[in-house]
Protein backbone atom coordinates (compact mmCIF):
# COMPACT_ATOMS: atom_id res chain seq x y z
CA UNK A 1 -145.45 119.30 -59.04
CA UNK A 2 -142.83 118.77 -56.81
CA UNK A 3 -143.78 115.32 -55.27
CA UNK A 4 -144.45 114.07 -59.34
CA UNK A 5 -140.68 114.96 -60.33
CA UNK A 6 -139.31 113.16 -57.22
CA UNK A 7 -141.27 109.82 -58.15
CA UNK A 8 -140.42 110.26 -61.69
CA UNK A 9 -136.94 110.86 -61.25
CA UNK A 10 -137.14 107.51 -58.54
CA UNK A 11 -138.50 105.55 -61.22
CA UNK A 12 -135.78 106.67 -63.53
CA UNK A 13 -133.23 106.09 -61.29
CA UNK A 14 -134.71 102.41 -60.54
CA UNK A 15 -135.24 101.53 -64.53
CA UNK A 16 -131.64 102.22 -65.09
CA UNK A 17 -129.86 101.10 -61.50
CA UNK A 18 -131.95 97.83 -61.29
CA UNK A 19 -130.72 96.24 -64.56
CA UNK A 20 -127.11 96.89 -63.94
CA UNK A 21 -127.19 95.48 -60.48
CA UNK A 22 -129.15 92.24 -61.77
CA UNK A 23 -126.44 91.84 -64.81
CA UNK A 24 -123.67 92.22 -62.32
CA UNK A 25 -124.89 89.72 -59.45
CA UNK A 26 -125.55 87.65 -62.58
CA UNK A 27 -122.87 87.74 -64.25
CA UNK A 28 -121.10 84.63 -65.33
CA UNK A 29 -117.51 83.82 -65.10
CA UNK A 30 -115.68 80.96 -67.15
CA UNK A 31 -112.63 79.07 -66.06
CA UNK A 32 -112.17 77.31 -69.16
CA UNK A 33 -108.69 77.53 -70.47
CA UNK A 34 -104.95 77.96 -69.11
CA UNK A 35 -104.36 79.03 -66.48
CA UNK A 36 -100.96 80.27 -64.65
CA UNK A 37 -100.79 79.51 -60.37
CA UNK A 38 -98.65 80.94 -57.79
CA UNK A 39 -99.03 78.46 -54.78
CA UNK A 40 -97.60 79.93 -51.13
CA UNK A 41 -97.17 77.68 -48.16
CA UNK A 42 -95.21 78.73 -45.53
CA UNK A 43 -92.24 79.73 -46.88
CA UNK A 44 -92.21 78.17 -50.59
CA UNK A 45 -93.56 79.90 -53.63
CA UNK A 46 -93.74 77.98 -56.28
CA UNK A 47 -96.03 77.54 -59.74
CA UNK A 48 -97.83 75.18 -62.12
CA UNK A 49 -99.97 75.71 -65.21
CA UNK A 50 -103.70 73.93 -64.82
CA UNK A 51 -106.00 73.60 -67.86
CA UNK A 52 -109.55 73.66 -67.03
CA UNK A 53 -112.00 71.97 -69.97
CA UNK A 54 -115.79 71.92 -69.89
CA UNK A 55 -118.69 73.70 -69.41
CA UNK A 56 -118.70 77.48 -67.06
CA UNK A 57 -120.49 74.88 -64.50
CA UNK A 58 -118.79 72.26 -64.15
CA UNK A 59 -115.59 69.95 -65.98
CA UNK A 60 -111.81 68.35 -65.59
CA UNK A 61 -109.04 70.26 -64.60
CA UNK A 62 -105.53 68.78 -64.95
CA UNK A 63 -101.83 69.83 -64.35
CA UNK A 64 -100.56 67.00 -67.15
CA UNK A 65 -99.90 64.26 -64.80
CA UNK A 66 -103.29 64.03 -62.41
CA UNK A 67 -106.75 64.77 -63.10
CA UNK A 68 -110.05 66.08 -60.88
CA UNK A 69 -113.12 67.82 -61.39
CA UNK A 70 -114.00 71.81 -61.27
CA UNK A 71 -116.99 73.47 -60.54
CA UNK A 72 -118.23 77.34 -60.77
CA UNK A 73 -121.07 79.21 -59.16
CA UNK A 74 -121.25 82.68 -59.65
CA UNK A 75 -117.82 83.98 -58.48
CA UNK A 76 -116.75 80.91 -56.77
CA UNK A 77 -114.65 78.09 -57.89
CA UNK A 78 -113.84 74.61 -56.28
CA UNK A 79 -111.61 72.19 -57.86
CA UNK A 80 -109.45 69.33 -56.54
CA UNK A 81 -106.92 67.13 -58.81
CA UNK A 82 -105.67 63.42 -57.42
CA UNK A 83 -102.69 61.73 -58.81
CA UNK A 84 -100.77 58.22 -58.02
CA UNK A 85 -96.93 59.81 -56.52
CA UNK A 86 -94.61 57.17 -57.70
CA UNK A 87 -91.88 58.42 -55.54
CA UNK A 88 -93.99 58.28 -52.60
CA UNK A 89 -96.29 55.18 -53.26
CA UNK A 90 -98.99 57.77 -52.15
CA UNK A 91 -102.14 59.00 -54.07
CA UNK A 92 -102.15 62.60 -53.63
CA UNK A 93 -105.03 64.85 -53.69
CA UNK A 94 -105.36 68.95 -53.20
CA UNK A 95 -108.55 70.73 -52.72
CA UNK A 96 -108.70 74.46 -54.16
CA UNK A 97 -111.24 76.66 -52.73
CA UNK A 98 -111.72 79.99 -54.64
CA UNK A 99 -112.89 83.27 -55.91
CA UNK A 100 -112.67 85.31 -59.51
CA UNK A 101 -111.23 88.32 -58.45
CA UNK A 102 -112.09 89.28 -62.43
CA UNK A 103 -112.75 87.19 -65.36
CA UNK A 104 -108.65 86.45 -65.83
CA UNK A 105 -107.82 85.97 -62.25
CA UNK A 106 -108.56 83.93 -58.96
CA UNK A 107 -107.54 83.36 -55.77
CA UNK A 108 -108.10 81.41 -53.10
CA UNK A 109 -106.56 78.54 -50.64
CA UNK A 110 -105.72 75.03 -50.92
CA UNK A 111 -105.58 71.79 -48.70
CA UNK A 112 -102.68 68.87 -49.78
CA UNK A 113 -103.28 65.29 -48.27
CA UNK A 114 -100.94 63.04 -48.66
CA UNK A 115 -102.92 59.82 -47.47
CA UNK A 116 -101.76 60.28 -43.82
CA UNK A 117 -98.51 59.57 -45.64
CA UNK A 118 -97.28 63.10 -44.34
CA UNK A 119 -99.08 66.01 -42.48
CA UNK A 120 -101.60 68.06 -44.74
CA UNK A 121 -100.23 70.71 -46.53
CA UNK A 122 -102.13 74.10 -46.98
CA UNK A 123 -101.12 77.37 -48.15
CA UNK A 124 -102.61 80.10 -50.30
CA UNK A 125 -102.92 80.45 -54.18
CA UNK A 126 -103.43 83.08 -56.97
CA UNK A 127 -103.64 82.62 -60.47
CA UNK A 128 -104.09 84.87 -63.94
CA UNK A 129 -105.39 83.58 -67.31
């Protein structure tokens, strides 16, 4: 009787644990909407609002002045946005590499290049929905 209980209470255990770990490693995070960033580099903090439109795959991300593409898989997040710098005569571009640290924030780093114009800038970045 005793060796029955064990496997019962195993197969128990495994109808009820292996669901939960499935839905979790499946679980599916959007970035659609506004979202808030704190950018670090060096010594400079400073912030921007990005709107993210699209599918939880993939879609356009944009500050209100230059444009780029997102995509999502699982907890991971890659953007980048390019924009024409008038000031600079420059196109700019700035890769994001990321993580959901929970569905309303993210966090990651990020790589500036300024078309050899200046030297790459990268720095760190958090942001909350």
């Amino acid at each position: 009787m005793g060796i029955k209980k064990t496997i019962l209470s195993l197969i128990i255990i495994s109808l009820l644990v292996i669901p939960a770990c499935k839905k979790a490693a499946e679980e599916n995070y959007s970035i659609v909407g506004i979202w808030g960033f704190e950018f670090v580099s060096g010594d400079e903090t400073y912030t921007e609002q990005l709107i993210f439109a699209g599918s939880e795959t993939i879609g356009t991300v944009t500050d209100g002045y230059s444009t780029g593409t997102y995509t999502v898989l699982n907890n991971s997040a890659t953007f980048s946005i390019s924009g024409w710098s008038t000031n600079l005569e420059v196109t700019i571009t700035t890769t994001f590499l990321g993580k959901f640290d929970s569905k309303d924030s993210m966090s990651g780093s990020y790589l500036t290049d300024y078309s050899e114009l200046f030297p790459s800038e990268q720095g760190t970045w958090s942001a909350k929905r």
